[in-house]
Protein backbone atom coordinates (compact mmCIF):
# COMPACT_ATOMS: atom_id res chain seq x y z
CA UNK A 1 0.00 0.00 0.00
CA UNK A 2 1.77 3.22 -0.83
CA UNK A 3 2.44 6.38 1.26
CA UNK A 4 -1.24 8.81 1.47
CA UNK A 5 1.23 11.76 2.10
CA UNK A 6 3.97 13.58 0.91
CA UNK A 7 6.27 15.91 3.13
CA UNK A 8 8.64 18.32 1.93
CA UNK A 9 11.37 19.06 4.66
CA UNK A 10 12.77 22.09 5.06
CA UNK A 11 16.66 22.54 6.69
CA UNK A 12 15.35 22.79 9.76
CA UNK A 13 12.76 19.91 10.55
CA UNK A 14 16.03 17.28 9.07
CA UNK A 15 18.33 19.11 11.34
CA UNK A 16 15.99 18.67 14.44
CA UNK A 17 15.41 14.26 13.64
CA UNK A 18 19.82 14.48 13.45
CA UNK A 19 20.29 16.54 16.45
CA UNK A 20 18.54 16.37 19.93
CA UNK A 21 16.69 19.92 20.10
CA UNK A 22 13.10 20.69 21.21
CA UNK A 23 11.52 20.03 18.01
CA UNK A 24 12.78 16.21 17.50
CA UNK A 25 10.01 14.26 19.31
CA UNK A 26 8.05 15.74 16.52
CA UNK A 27 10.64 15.36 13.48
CA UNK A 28 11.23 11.75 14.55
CA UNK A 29 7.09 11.57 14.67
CA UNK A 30 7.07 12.74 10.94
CA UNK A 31 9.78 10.30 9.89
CA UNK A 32 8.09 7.03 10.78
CA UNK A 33 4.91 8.57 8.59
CA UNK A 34 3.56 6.26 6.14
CA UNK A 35 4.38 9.24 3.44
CA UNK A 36 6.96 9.66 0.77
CA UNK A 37 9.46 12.42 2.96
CA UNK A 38 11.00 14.71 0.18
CA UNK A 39 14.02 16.83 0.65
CA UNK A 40 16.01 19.48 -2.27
CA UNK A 41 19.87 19.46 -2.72
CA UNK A 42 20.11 23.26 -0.95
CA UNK A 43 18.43 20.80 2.53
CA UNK A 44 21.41 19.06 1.97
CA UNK A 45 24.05 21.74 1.95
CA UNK A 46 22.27 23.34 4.74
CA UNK A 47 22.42 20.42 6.71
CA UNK A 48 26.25 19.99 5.99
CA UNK A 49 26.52 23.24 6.20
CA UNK A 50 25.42 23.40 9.78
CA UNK A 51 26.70 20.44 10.97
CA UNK A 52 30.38 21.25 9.76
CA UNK A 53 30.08 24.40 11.59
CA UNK A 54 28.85 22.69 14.67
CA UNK A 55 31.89 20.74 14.79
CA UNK A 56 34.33 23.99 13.71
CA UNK A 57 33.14 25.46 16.98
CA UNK A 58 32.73 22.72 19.29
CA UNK A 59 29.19 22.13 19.75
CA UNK A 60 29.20 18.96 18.28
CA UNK A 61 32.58 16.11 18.08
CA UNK A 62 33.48 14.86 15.16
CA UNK A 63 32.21 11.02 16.10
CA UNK A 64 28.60 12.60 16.81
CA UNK A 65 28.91 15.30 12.75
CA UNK A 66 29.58 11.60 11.60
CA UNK A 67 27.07 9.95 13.51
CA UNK A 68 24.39 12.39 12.00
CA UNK A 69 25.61 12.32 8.47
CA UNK A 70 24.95 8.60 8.73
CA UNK A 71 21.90 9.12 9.69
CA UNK A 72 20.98 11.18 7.01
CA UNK A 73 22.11 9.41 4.38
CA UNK A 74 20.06 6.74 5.88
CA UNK A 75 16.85 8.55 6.90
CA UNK A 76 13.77 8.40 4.80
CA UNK A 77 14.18 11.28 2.75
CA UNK A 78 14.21 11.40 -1.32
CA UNK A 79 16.01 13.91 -3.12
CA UNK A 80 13.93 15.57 -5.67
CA UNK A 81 16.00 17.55 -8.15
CA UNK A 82 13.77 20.20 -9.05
CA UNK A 83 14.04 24.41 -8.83
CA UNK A 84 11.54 26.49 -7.61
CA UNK A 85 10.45 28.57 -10.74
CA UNK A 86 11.83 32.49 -10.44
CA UNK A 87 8.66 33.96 -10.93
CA UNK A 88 6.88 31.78 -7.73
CA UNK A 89 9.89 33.22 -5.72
CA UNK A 90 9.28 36.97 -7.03
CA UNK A 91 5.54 36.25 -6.49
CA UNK A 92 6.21 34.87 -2.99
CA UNK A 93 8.73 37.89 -2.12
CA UNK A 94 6.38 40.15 -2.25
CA UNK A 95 3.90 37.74 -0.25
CA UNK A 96 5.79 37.08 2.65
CA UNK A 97 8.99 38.66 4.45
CA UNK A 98 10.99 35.19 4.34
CA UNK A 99 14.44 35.04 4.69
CA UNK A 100 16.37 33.63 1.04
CA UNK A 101 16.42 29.89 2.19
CA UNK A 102 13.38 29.68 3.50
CA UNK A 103 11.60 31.64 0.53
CA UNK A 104 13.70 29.01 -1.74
CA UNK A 105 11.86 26.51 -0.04
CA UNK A 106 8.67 27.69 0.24
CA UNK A 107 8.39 28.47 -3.47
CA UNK A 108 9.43 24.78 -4.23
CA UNK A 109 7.16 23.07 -1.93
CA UNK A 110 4.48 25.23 -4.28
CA UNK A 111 5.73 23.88 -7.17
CA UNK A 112 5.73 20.60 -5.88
CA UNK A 113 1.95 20.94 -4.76
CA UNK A 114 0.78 21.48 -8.37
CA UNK A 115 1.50 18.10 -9.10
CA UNK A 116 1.73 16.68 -5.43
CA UNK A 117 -1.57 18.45 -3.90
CA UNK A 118 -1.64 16.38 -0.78
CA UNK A 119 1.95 17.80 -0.08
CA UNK A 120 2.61 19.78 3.42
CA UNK A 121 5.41 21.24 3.99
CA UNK A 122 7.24 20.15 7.53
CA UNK A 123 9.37 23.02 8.80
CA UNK A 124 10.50 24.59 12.57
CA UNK A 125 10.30 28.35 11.67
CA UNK A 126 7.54 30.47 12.67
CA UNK A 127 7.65 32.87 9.26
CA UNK A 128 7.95 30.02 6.92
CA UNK A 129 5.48 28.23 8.86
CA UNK A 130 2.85 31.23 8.70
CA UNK A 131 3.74 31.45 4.66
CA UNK A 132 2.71 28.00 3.90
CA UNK A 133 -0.12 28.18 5.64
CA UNK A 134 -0.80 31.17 3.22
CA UNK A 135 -0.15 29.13 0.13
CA UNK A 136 -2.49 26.37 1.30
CA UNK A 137 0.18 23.94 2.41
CA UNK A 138 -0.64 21.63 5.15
CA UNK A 139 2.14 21.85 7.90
CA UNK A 140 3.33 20.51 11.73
CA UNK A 141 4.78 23.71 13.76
CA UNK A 142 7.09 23.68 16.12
CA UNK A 143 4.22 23.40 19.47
CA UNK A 144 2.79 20.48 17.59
CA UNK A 145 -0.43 22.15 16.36
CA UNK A 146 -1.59 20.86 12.77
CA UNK A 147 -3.57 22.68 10.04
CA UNK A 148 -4.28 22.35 6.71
């Protein structure tokens, strides 16, 4: 029986199922989802990205950056290899005051949802949160509250 949901991860939500923080109950809660769990190649250089720099400043040893990349590399996400389209992110700009990233991703989990509608978009940011409510995308927040 396949997945009845798909979930595009932002930087964030992967970072919190890698790394104990107050959001992982719930990322680890989204992982074992019967859904397909999507991620984009800019989730994956923020995620090494972050974890590198974890390690540079001694937040994290090198056994546990290792630890985590395993983990990712093992966790259930698919890479989709797809751009959000300029004009979405132009449109969306003007929507919402989203940092670059986190427009980048908002603008792709809306062109995702044209051909993916029961897509949500699983993020721990407030303003990226409040923006895909806006667009219509189903999401989990950081105090566990669902909408769609």
């Amino acid at each position: 029986m396949p997945p009845d949901s798909v979930l595009y991860w932002d930087s964030s939500a992967v970072l919190s199922a890698l790394i104990k923080d107050r959001h992982s109950d719930q990322a680890w809660e989204s992982a074992r989802k019967k859904a397909y769990h999507l991620i984009s190649s800019l989730v994956v250089a923020e995620v090494h990205a972050v974890l590198n720099r974890m390690n540079r400043e001694g937040y994290l040893a090198d056994i546990l950056v290792k630890a985590a990349l395993e983990a990712f590399s093992q966790g259930p996400w698919r890479l989709v290899r797809l751009d959000p389209l300029p004009s979405d992110i132009a449109s969306l700009a003007r929507k919402w005051p989203l940092r670059g990233a986190d427009l980048w991703h908002l603008a792709l989990a809306v062109r995702l949802k044209q051909d993916l509608p029961e897509l949500g978009l699983l993020a721990f940011d407030r303003r990226l949160n409040a923006a895909a409510w806006g667009e219509g995308l189903w999401l989990s927040v950081g105090d566990g509250s669902v909408g769609r």
